[in-house]
PDB file of N, CA and C in Angstrom:
ATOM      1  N   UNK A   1      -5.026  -4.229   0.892  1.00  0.00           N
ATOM      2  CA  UNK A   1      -4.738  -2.825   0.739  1.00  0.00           C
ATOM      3  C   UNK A   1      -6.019  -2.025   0.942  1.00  0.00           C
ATOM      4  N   UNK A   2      -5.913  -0.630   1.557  1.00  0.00           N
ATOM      5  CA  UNK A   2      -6.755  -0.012   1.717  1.00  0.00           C
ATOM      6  C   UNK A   2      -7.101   0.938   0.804  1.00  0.00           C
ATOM      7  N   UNK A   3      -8.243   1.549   0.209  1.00  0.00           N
ATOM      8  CA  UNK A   3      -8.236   2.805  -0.446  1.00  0.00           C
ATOM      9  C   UNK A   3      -9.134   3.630  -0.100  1.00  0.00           C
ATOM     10  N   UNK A   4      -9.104   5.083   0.776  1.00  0.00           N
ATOM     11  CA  UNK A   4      -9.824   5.491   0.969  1.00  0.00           C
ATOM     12  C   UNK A   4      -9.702   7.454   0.990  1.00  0.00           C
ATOM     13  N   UNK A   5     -10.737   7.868   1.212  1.00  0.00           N
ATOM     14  CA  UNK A   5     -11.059   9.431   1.384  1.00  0.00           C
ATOM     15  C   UNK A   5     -11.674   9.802   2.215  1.00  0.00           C
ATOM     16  N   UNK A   6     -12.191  11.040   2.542  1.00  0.00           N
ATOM     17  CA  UNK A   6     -12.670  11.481   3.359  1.00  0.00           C
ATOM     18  C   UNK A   6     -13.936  10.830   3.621  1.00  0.00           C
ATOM     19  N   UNK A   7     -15.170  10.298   2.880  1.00  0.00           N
ATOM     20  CA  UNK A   7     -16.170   9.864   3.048  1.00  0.00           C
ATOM     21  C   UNK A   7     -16.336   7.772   2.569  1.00  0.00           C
ATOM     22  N   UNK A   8     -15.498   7.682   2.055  1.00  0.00           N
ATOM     23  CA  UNK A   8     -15.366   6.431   2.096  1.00  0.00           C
ATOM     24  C   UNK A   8     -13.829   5.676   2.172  1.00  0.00           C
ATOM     25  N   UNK A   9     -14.225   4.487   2.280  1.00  0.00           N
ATOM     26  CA  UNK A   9     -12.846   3.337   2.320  1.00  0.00           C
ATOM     27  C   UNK A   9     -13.168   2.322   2.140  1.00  0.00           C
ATOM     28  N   UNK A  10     -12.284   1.295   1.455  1.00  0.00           N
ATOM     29  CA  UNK A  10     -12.673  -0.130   0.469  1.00  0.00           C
ATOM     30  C   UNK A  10     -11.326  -1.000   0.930  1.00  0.00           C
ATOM     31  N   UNK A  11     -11.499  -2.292   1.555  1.00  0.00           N
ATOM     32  CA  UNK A  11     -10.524  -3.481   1.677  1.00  0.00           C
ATOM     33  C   UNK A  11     -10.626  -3.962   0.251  1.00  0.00           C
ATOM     34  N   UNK A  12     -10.064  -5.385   0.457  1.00  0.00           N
ATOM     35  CA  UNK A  12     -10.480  -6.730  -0.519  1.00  0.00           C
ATOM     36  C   UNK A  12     -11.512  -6.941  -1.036  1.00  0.00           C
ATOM     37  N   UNK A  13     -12.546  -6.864   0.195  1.00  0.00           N
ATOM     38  CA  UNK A  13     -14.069  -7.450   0.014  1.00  0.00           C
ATOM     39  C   UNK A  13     -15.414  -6.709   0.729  1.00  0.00           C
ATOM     40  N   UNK A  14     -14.763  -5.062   1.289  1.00  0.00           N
ATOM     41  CA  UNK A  14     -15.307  -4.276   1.996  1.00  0.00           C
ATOM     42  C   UNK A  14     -15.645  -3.129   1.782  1.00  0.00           C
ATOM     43  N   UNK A  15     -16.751  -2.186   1.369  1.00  0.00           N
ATOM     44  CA  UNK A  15     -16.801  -0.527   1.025  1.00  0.00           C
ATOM     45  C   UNK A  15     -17.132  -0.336   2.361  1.00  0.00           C
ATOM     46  N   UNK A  16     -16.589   1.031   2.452  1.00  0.00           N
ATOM     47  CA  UNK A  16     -17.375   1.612   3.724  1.00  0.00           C
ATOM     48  C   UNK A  16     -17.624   3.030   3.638  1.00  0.00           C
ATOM     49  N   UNK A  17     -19.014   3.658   3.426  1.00  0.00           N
ATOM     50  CA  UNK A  17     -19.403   4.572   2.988  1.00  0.00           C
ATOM     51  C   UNK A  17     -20.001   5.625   4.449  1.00  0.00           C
ATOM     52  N   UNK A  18     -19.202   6.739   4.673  1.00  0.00           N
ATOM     53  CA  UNK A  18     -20.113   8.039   5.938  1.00  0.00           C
ATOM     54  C   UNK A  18     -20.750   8.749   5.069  1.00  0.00           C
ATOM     55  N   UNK A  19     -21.875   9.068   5.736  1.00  0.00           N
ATOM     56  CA  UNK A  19     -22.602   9.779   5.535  1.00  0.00           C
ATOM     57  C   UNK A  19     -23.284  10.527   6.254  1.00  0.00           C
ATOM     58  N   UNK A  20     -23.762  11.529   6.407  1.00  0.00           N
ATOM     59  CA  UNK A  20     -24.865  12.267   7.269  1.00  0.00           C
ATOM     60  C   UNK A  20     -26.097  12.365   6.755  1.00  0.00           C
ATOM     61  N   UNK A  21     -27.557  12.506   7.441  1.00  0.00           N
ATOM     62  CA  UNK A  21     -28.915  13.280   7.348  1.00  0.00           C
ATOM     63  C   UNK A  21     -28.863  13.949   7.789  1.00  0.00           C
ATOM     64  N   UNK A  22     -30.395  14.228   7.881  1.00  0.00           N
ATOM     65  CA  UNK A  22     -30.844  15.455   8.580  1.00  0.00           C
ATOM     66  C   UNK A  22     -30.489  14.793  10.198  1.00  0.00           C
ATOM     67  N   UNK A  23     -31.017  13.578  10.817  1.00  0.00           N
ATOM     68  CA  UNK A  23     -30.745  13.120  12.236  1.00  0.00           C
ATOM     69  C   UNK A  23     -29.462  12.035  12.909  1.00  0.00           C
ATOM     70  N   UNK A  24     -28.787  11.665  11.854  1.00  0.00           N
ATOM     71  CA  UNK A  24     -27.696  11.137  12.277  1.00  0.00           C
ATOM     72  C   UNK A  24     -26.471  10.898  11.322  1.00  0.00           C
ATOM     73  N   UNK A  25     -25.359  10.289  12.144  1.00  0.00           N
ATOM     74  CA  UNK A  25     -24.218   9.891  11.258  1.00  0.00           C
ATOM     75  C   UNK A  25     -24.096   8.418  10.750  1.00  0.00           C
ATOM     76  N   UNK A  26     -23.637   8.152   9.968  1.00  0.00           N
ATOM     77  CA  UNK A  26     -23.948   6.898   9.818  1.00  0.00           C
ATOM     78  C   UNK A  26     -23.166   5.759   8.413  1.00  0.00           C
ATOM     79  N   UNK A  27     -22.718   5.323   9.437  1.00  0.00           N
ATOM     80  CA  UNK A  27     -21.124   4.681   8.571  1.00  0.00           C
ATOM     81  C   UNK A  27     -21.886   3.492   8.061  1.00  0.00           C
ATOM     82  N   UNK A  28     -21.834   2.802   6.973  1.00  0.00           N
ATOM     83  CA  UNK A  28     -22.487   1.704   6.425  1.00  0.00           C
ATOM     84  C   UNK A  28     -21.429   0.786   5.863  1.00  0.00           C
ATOM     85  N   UNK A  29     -21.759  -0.469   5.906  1.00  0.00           N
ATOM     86  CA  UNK A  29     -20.746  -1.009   5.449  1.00  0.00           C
ATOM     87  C   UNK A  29     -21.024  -2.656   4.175  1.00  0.00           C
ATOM     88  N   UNK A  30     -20.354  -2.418   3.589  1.00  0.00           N
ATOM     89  CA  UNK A  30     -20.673  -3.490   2.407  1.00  0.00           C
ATOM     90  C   UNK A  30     -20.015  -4.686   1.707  1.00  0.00           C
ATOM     91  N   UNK A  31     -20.273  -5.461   1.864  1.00  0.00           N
ATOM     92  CA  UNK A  31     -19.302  -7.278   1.323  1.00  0.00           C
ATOM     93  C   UNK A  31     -20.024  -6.712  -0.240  1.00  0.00           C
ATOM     94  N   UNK A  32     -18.517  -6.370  -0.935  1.00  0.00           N
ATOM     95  CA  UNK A  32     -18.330  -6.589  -2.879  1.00  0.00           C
ATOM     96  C   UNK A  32     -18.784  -7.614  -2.910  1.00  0.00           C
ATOM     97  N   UNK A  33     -18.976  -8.759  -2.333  1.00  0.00           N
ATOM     98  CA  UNK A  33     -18.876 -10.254  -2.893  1.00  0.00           C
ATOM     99  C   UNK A  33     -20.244 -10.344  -2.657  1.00  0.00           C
ATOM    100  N   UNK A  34     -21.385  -9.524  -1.826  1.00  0.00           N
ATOM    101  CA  UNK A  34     -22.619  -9.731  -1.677  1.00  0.00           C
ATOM    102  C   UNK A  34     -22.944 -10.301  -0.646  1.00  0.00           C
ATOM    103  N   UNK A  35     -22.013 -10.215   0.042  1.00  0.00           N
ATOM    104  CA  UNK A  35     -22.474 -11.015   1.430  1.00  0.00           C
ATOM    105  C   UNK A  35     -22.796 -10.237   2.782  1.00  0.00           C
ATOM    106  N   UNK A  36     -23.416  -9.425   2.852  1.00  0.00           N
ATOM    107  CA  UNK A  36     -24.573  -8.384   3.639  1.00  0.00           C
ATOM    108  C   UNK A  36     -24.115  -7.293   3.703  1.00  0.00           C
ATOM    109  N   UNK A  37     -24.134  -6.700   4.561  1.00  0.00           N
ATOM    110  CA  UNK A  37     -24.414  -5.191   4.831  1.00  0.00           C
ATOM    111  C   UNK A  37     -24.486  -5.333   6.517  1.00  0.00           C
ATOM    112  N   UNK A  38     -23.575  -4.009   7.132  1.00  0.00           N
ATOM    113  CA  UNK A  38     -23.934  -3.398   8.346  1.00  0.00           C
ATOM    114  C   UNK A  38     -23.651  -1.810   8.823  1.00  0.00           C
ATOM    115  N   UNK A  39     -24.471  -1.330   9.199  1.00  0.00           N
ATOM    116  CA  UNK A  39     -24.669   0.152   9.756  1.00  0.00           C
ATOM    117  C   UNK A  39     -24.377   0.560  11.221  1.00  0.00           C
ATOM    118  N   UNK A  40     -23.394   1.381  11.040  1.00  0.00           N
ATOM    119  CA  UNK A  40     -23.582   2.237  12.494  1.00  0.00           C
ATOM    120  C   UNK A  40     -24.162   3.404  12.256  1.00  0.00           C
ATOM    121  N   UNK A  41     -25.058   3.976  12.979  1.00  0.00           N
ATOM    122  CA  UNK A  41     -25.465   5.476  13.450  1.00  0.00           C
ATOM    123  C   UNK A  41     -25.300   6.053  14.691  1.00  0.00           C
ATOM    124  N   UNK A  42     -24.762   7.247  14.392  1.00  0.00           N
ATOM    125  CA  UNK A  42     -24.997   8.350  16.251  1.00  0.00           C
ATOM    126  C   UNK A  42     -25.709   9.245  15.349  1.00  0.00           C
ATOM    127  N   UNK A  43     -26.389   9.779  16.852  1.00  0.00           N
ATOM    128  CA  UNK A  43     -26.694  11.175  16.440  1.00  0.00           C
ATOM    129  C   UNK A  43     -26.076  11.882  15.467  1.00  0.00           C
ATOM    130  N   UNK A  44     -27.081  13.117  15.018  1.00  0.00           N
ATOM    131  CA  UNK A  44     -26.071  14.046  14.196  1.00  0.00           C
ATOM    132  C   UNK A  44     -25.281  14.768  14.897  1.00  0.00           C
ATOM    133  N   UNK A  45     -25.167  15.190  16.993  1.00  0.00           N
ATOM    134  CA  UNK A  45     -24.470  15.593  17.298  1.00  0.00           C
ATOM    135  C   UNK A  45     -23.402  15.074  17.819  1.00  0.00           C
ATOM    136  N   UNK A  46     -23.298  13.697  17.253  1.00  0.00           N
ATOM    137  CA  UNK A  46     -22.498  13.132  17.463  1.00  0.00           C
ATOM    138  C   UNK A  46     -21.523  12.751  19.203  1.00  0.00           C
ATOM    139  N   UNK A  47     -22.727  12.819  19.907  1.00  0.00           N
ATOM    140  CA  UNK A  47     -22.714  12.269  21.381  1.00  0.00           C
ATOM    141  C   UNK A  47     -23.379  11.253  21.787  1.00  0.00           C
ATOM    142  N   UNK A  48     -24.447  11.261  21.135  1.00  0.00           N
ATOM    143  CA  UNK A  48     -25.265   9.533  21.593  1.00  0.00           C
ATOM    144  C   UNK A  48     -24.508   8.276  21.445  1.00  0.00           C
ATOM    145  N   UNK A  49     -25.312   7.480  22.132  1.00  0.00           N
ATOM    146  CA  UNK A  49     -24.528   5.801  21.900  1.00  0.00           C
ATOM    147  C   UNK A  49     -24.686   5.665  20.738  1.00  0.00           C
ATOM    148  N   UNK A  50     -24.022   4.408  19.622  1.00  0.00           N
ATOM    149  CA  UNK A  50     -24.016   4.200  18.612  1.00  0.00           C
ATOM    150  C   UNK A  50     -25.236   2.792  18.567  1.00  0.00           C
ATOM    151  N   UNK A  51     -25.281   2.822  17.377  1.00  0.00           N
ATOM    152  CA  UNK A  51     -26.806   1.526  16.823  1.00  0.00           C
ATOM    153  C   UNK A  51     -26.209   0.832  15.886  1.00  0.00           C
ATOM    154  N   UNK A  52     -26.484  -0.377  16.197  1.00  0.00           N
ATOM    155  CA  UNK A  52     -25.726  -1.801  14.759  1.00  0.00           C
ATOM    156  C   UNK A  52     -26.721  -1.879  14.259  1.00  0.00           C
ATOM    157  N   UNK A  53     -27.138  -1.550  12.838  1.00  0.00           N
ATOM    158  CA  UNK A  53     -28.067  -2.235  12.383  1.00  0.00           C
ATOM    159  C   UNK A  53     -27.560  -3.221  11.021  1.00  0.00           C
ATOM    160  N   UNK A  54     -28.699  -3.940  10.542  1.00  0.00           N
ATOM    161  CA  UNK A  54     -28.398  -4.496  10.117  1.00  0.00           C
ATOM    162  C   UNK A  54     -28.132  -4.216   8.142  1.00  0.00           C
ATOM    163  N   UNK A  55     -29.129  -3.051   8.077  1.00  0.00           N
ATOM    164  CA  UNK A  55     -28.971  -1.521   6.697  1.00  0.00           C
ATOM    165  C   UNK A  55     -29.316  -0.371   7.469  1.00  0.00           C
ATOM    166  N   UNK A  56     -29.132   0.114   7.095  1.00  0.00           N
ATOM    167  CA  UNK A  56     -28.511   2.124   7.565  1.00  0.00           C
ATOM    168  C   UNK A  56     -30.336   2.302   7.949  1.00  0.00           C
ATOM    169  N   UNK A  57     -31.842   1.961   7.738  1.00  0.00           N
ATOM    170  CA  UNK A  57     -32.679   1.715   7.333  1.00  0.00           C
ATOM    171  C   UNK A  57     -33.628   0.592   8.761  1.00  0.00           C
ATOM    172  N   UNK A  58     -33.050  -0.189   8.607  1.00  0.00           N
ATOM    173  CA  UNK A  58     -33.458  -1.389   9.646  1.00  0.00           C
ATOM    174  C   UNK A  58     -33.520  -0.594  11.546  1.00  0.00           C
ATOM    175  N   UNK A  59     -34.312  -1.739  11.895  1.00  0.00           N
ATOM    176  CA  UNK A  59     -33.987  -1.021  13.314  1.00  0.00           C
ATOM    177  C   UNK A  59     -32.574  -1.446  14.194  1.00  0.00           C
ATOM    178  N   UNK A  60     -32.639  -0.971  15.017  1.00  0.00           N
ATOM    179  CA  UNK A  60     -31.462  -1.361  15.762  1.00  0.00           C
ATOM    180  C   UNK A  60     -31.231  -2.443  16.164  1.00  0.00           C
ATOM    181  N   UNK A  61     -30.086  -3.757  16.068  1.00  0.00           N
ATOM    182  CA  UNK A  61     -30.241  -4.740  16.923  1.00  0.00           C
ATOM    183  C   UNK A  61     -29.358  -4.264  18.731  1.00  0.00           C
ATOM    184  N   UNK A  62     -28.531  -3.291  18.311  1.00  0.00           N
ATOM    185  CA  UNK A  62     -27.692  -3.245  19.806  1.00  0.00           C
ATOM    186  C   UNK A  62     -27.454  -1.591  19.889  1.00  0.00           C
ATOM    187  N   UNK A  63     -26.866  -1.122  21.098  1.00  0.00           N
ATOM    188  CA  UNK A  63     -26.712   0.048  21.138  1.00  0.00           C
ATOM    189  C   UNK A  63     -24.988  -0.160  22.077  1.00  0.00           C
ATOM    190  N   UNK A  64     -23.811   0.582  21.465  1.00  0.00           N
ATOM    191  CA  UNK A  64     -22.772   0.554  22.277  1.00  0.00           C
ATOM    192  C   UNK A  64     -22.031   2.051  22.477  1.00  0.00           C
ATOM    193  N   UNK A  65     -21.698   2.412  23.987  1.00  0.00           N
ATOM    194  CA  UNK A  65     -20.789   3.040  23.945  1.00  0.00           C
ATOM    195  C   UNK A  65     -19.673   3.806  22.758  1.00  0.00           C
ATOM    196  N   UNK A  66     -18.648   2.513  22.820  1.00  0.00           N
ATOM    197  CA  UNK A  66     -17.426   2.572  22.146  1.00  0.00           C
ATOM    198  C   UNK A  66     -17.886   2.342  20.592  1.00  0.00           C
ATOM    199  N   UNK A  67     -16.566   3.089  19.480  1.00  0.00           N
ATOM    200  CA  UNK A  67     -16.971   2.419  18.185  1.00  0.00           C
ATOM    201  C   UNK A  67     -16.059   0.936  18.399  1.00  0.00           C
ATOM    202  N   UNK A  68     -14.899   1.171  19.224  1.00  0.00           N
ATOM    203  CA  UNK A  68     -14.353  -0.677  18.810  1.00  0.00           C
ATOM    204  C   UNK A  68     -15.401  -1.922  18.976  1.00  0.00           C
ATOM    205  N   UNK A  69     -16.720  -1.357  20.191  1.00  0.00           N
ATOM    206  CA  UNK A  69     -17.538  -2.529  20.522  1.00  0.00           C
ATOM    207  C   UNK A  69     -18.480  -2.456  19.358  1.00  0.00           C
ATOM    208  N   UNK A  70     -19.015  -1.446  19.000  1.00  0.00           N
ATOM    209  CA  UNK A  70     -19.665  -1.220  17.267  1.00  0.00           C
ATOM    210  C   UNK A  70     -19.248  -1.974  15.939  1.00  0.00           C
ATOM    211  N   UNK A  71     -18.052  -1.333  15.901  1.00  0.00           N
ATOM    212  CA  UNK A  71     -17.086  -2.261  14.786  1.00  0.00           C
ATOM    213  C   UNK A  71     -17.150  -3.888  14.903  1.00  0.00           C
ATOM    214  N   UNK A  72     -16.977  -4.391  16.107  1.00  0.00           N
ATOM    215  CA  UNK A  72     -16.956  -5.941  16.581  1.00  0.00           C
ATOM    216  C   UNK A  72     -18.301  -6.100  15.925  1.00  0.00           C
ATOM    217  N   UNK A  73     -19.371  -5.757  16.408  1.00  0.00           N
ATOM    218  CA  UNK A  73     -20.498  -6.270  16.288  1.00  0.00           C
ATOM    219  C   UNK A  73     -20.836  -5.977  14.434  1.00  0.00           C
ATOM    220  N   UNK A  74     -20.606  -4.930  13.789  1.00  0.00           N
ATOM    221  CA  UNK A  74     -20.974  -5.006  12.435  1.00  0.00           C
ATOM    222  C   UNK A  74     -19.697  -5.563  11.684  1.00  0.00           C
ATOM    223  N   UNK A  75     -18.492  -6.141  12.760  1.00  0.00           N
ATOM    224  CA  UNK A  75     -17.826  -7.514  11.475  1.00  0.00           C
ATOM    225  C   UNK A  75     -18.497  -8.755  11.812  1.00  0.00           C
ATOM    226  N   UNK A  76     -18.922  -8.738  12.641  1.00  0.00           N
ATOM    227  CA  UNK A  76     -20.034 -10.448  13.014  1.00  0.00           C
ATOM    228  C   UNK A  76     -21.041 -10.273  12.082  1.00  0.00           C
ATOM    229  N   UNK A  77     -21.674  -9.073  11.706  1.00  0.00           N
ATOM    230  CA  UNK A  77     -22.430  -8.952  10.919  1.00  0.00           C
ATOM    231  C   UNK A  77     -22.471  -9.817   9.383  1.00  0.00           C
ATOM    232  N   UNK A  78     -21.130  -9.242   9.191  1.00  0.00           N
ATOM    233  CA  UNK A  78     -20.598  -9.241   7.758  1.00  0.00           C
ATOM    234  C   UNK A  78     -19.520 -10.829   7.591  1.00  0.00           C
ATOM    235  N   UNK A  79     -19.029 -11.382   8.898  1.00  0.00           N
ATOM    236  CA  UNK A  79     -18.711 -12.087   8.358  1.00  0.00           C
ATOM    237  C   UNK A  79     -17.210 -11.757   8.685  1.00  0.00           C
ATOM    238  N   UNK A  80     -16.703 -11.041   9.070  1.00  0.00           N
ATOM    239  CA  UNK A  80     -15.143 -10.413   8.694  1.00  0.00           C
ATOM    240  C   UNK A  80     -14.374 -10.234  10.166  1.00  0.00           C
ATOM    241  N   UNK A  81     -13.239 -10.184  10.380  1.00  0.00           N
ATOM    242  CA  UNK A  81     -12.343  -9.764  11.412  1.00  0.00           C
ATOM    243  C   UNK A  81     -13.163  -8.188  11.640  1.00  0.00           C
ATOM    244  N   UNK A  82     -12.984  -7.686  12.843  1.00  0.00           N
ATOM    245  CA  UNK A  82     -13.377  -6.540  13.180  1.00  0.00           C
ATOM    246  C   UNK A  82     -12.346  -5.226  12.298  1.00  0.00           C
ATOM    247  N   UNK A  83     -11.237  -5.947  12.902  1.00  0.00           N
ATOM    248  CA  UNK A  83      -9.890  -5.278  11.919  1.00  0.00           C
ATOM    249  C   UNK A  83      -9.590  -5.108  10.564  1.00  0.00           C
ATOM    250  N   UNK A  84     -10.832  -5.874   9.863  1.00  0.00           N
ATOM    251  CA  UNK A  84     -10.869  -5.875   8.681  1.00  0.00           C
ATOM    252  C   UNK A  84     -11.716  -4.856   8.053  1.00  0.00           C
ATOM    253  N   UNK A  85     -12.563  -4.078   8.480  1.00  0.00           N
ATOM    254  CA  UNK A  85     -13.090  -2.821   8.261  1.00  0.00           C
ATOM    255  C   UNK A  85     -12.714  -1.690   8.183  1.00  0.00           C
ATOM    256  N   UNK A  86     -12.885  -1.430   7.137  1.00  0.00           N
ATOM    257  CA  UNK A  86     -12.135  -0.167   6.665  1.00  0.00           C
ATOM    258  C   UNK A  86     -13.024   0.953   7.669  1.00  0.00           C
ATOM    259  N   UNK A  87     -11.955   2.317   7.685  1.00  0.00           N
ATOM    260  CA  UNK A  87     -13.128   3.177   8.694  1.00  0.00           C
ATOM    261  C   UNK A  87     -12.543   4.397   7.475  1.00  0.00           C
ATOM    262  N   UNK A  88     -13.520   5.137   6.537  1.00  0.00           N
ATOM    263  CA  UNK A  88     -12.961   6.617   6.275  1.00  0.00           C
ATOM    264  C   UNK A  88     -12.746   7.538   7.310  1.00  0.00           C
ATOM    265  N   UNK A  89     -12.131   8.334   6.827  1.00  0.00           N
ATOM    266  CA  UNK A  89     -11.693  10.125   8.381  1.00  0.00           C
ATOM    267  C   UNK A  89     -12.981  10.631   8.591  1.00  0.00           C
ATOM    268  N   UNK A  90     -13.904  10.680   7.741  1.00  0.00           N
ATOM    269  CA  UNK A  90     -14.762  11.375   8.673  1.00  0.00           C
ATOM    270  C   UNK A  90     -15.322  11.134   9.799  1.00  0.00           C
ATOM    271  N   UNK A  91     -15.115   9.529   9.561  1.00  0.00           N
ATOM    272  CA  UNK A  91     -16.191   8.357  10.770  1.00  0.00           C
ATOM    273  C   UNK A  91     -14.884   8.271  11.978  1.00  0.00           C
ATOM    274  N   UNK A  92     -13.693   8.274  11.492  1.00  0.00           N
ATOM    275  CA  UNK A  92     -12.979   7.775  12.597  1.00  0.00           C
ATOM    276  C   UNK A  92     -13.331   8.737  13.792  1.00  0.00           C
ATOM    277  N   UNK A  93     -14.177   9.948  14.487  1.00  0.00           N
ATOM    278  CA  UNK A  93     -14.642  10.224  15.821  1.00  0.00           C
ATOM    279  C   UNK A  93     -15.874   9.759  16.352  1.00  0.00           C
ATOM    280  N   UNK A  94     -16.122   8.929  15.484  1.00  0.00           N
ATOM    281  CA  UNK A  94     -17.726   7.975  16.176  1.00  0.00           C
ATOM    282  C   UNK A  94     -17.494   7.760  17.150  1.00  0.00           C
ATOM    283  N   UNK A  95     -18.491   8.111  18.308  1.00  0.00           N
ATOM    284  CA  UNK A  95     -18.290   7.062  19.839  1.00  0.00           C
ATOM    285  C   UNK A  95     -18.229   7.953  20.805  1.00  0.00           C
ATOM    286  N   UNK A  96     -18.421   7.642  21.729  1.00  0.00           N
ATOM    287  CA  UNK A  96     -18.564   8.271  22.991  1.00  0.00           C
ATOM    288  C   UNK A  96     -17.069   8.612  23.443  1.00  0.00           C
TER     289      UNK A  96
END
């Protein structure tokens, strides 16, 4: 089951927290059970390619287009089906 709001959303074993700075957007994502962490960022104008990192913090390991190729890469991250990531409304226009 999903539970979520405008700035976050939570699976089984998943938070997923948007947020903004001052320079980008940036969806983060978290294993309850402790089993890592992965970040997307775009720009704050929300046109650039997106960045996987590995914390919201870290540098980039990849840069993609699409959020579905984003999402893929931060559930490899974590461990999880891609489909298994929760996305809150604010994040769902990430992406080119």
């Amino acid at each position: 089951m999903t539970e979520s709001d405008e700035y976050t959303a939570t699976t089984d074993d998943v938070v997923a927290t948007y947020d903004e700075t001052e320079s980008e957007r940036r969806l983060v994502f978290e294993r309850e059970s402790g089993h890592g962490t992965a970040a997307i960022a775009q720009n704050i104008e929300g046109y650039a390619m997106l960045a996987v990192r590995p914390t919201p913090d870290d540098d980039e390991l990849e840069r993609y287009y699409g959020f579905d190729m984003a999402l893929d890469h931060a559930g490899e991250l974590l461990g999880v089906a891609p489909t298994a990531l929760p996305v809150p409304a604010a994040a769902e226009d990430m992406g080119m």
